[in-house]
Protein backbone atom coordinates (compact mmCIF):
# COMPACT_ATOMS: atom_id res chain seq x y z
CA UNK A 1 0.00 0.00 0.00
CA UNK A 2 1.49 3.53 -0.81
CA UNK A 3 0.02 6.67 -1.58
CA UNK A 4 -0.72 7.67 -5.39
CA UNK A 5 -0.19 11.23 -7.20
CA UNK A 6 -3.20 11.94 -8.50
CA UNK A 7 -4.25 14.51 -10.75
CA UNK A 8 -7.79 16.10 -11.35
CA UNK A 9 -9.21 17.69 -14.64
CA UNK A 10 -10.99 21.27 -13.28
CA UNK A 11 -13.85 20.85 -15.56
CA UNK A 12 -14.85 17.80 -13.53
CA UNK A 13 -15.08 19.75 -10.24
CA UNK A 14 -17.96 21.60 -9.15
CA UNK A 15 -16.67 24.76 -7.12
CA UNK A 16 -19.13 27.70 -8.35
CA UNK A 17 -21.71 26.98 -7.48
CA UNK A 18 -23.88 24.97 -4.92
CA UNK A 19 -22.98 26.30 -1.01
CA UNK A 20 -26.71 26.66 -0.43
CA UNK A 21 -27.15 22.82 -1.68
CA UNK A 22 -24.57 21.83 0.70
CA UNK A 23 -26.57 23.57 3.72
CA UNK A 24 -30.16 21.93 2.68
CA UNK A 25 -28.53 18.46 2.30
CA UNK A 26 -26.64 18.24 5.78
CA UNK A 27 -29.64 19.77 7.49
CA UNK A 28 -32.14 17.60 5.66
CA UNK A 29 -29.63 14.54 6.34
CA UNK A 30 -28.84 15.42 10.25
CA UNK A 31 -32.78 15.90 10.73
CA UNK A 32 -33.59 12.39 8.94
CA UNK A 33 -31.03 11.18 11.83
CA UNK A 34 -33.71 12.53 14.65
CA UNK A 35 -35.57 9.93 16.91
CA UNK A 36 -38.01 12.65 17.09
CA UNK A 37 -39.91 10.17 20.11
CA UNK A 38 -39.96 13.10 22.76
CA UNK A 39 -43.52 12.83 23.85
CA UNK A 40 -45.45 14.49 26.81
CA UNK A 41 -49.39 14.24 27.85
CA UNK A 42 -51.58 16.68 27.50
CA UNK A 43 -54.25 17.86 29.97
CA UNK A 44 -56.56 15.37 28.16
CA UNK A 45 -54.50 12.19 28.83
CA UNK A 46 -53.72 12.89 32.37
CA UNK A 47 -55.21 9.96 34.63
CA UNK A 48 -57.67 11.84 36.97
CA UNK A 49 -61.66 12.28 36.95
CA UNK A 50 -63.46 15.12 36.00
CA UNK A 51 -64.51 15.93 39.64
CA UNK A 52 -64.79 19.90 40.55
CA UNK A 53 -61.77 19.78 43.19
CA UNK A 54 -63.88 22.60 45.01
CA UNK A 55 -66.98 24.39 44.78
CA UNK A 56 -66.62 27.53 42.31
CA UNK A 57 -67.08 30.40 45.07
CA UNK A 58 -66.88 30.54 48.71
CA UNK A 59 -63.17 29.20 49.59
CA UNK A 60 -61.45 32.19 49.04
CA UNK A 61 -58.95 29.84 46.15
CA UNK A 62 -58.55 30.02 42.86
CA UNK A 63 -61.59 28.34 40.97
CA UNK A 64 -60.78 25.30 39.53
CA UNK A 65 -62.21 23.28 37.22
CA UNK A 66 -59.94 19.78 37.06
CA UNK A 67 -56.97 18.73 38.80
CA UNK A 68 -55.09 17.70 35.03
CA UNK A 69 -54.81 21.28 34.43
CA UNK A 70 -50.99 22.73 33.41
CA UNK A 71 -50.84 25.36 36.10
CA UNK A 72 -51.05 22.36 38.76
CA UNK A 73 -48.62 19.50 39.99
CA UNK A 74 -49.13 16.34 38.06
CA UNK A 75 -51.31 17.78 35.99
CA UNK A 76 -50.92 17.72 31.83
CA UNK A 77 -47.81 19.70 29.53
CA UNK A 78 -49.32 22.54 27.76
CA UNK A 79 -48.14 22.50 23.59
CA UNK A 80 -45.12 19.77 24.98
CA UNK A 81 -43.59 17.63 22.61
CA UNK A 82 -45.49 14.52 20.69
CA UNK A 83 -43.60 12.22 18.35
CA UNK A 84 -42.76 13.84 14.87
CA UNK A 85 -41.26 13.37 11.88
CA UNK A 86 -38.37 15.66 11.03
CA UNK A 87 -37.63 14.09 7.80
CA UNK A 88 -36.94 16.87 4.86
CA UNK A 89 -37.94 16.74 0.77
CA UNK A 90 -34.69 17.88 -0.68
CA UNK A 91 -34.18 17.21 -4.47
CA UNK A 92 -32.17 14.22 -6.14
CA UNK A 93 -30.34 17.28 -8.90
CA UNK A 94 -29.84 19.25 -5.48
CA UNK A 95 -28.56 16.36 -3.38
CA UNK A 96 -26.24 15.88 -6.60
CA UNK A 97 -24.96 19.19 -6.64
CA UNK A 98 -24.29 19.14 -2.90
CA UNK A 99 -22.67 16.14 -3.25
CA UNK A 100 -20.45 17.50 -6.04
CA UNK A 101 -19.29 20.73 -4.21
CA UNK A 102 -18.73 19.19 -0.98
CA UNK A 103 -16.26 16.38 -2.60
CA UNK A 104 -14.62 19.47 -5.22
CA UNK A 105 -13.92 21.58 -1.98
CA UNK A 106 -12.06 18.67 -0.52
CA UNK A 107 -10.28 18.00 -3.43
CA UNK A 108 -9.07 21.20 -4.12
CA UNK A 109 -7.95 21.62 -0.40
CA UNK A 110 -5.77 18.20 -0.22
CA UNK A 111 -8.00 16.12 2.15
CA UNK A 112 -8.73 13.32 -0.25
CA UNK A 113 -5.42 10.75 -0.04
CA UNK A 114 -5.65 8.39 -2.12
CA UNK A 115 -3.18 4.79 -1.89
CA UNK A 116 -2.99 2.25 -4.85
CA UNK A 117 -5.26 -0.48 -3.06
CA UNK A 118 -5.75 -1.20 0.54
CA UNK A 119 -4.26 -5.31 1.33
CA UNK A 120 -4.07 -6.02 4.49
CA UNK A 121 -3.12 -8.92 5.46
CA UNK A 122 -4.96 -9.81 8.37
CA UNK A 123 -8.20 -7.78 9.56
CA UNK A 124 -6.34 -6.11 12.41
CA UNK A 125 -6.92 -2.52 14.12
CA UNK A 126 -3.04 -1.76 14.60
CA UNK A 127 -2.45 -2.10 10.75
CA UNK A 128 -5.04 0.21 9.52
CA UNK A 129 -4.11 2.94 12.43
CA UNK A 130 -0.34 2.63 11.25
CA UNK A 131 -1.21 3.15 7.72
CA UNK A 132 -3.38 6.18 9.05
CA UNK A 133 -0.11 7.17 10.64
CA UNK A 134 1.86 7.06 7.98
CA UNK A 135 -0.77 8.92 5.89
CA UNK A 136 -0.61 11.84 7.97
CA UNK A 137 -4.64 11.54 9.20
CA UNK A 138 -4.52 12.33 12.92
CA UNK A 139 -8.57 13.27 12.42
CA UNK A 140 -11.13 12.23 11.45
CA UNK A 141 -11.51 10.17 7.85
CA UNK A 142 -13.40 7.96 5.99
CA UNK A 143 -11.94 5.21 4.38
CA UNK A 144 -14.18 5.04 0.59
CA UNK A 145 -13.66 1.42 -1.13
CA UNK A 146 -15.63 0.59 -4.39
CA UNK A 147 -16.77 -2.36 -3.21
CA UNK A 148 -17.22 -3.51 0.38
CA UNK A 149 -14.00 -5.48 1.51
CA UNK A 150 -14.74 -7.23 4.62
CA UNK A 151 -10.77 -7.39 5.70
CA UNK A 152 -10.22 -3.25 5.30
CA UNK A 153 -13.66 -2.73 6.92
CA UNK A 154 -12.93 -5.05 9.62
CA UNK A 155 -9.62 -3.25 10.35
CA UNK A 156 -11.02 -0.15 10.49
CA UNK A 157 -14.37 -0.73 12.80
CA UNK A 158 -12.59 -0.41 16.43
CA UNK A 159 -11.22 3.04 15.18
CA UNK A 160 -13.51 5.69 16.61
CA UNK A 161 -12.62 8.66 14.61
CA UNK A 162 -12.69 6.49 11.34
CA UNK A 163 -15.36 5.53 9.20
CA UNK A 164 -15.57 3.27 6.00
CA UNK A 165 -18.24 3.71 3.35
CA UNK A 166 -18.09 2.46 -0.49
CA UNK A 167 -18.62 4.87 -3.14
CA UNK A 168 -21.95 4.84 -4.13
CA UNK A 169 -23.28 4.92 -0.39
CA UNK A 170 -20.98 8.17 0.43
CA UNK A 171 -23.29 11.27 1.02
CA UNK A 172 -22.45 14.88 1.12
CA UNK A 173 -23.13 14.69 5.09
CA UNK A 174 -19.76 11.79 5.27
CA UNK A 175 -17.74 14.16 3.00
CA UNK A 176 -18.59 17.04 5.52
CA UNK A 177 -17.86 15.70 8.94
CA UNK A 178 -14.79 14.13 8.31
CA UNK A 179 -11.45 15.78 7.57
CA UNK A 180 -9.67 13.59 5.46
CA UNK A 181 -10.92 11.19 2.81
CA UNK A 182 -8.56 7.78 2.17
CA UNK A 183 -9.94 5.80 -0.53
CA UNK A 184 -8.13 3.65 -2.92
CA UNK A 185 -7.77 3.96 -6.77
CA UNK A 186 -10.58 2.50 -7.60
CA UNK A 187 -12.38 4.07 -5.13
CA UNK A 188 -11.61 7.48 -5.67
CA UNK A 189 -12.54 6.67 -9.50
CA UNK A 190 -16.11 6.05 -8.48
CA UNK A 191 -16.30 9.02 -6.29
CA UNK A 192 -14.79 11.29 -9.64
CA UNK A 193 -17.47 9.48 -11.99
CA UNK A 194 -20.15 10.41 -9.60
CA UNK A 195 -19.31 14.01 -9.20
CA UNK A 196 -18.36 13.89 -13.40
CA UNK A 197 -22.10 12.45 -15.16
């Protein structure tokens, strides 16, 4: 394994335009990610009866009409959270575009390393952090295959800052969130015919 000089025609990078896709695709992405299970009861599913807790005048308290009101201990959450779906629309030609800009920017910058083929001999930890090492990534990467290769992937799944992905499956939200991008040859050439068509 060693790392490859590669070069990248300009005409197949996306860099002016499509900033604004970026920031609809990671939002729509990172709200897709939401449990969105936060749920509270409303003065309507409180357990209680519907007994007056006192008559209306003559106490000198506040009238009250149920013990489930908000105002009172134990009583319902006025307008609190219910389970929701915070899923967003956004646009296959925008997701595309996003996709293309974020992976351009990266390019152009020097985060995306890219080694002649990744053959490790044994699926171990220690060999994919050395070859990290040696790389230079001290952050946070992905490591971008064509196809899934169970030895690299197994290598690299005790690494917490690391993540592995193939190329088809890589979305702009990956390309964001982690510094460096390590893919192999024929790795990087799907990412470049993805960002290219």
């Amino acid at each position: 394994m060693k790392k490859v000089e590669v070069s990248v025609d300009q005409a197949k990078l996306t860099l002016d335009k499509g900033e604004q896709a970026v920031k609809d695709a990671v939002t729509a992405i990172r709200n897709a990610m939401r449990a969105g299970t936060a749920s509270t009861k409303g003065k309507g599913e409180v357990a209680g009866s519907n007994k007056k807790p006192w008559k209306q005048k003559g106490t000198g308290n506040a009238r009250a009409g149920f013990r489930q009101s908000p105002v009172w201990r134990g009583g319902g959450v006025a307008h609190g959270p219910k389970p929701r779906d915070f899923s967003q629309k956004v646009n296959k030609k925008v997701m595309k575009l996003a996709f293309a800009r974020a992976l351009s920017e990266k390019i152009v910058a020097g985060d995306v390393i890219v080694v002649d083929e990744f053959n490790f001999e044994a699926p171990k930890t220690k060999l994919m952090a050395a070859l990290l090492k040696t790389l230079g990534v001290d952050r946070t990467a992905v490591i971008v295959q064509k196809e899934v290769d169970d030895t690299t992937l197994l290598a690299t799944s005790n690494l917490p800052r690391v993540d592995y992905v193939t190329a088809d499956a890589m979305d702009v939200y990956t390309v964001m969130v982690n510094k460096k991008i390590v893919c192999d040859q024929a790795g990087f050439d799907a990412l470049l015919e993805r960002i290219s068509k």
